[in-house]
C-alpha atoms as a PDB file:
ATOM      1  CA  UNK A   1     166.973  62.050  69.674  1.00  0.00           C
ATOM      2  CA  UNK A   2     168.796  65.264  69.603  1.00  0.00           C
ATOM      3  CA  UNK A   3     172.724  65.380  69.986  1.00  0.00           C
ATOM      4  CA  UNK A   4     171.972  67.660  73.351  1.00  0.00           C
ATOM      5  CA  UNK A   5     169.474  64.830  74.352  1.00  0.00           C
ATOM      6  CA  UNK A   6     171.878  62.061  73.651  1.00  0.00           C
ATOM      7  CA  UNK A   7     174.901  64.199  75.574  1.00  0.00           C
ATOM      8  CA  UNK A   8     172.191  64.953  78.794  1.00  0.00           C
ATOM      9  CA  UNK A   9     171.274  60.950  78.016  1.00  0.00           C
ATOM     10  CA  UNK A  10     175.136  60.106  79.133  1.00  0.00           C
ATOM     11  CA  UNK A  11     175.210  62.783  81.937  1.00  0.00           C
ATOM     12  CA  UNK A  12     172.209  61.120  83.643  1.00  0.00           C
ATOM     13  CA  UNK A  13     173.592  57.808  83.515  1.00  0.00           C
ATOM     14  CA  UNK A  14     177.409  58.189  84.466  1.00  0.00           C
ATOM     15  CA  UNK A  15     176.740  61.338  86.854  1.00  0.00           C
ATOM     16  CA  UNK A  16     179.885  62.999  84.562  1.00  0.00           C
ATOM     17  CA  UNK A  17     179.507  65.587  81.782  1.00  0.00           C
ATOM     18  CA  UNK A  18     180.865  64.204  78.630  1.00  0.00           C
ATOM     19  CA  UNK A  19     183.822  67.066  78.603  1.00  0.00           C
ATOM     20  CA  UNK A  20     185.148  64.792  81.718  1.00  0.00           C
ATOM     21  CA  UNK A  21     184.638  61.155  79.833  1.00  0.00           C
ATOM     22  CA  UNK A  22     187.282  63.032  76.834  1.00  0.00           C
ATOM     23  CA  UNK A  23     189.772  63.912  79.558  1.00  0.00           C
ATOM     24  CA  UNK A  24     189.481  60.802  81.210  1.00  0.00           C
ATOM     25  CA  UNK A  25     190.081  58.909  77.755  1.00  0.00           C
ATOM     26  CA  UNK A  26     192.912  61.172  77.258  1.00  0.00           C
ATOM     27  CA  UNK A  27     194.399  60.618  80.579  1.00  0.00           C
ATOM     28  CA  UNK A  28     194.510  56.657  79.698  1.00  0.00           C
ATOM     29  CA  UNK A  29     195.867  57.746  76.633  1.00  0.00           C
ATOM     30  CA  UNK A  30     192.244  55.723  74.541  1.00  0.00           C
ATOM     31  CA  UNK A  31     192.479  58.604  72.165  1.00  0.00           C
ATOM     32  CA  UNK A  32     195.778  57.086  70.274  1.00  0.00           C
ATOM     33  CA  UNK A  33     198.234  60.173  71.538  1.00  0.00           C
ATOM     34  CA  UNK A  34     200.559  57.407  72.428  1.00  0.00           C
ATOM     35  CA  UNK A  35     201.344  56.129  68.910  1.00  0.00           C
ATOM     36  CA  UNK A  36     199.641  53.061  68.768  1.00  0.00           C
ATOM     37  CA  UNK A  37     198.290  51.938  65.920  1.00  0.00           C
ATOM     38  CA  UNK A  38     195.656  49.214  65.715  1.00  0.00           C
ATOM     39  CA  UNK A  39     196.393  48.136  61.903  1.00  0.00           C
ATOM     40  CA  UNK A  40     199.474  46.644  59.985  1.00  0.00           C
ATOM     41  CA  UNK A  41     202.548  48.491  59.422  1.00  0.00           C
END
């Protein structure tokens, strides 16, 4: 499977272009911008 096939793959089965799953993420800060960190200090 291509990377284009695999991004059209996620389309087709959310109905959302992956561009709008990052900003979503984002907006529920899953991409770490809020300084969390998952390991030790």
């Amino acid at each position: 499977m291509s990377f284009q096939a695999y991004l059209d793959s996620v389309e087709d089965k959310t109905g959302l272009l992956p561009r709008t799953l990052v900003e979503r993420a984002k907006e529920r800060d899953y991409d770490g911008s809020a300084g969390v960190s998952g390991g030790s200090p």
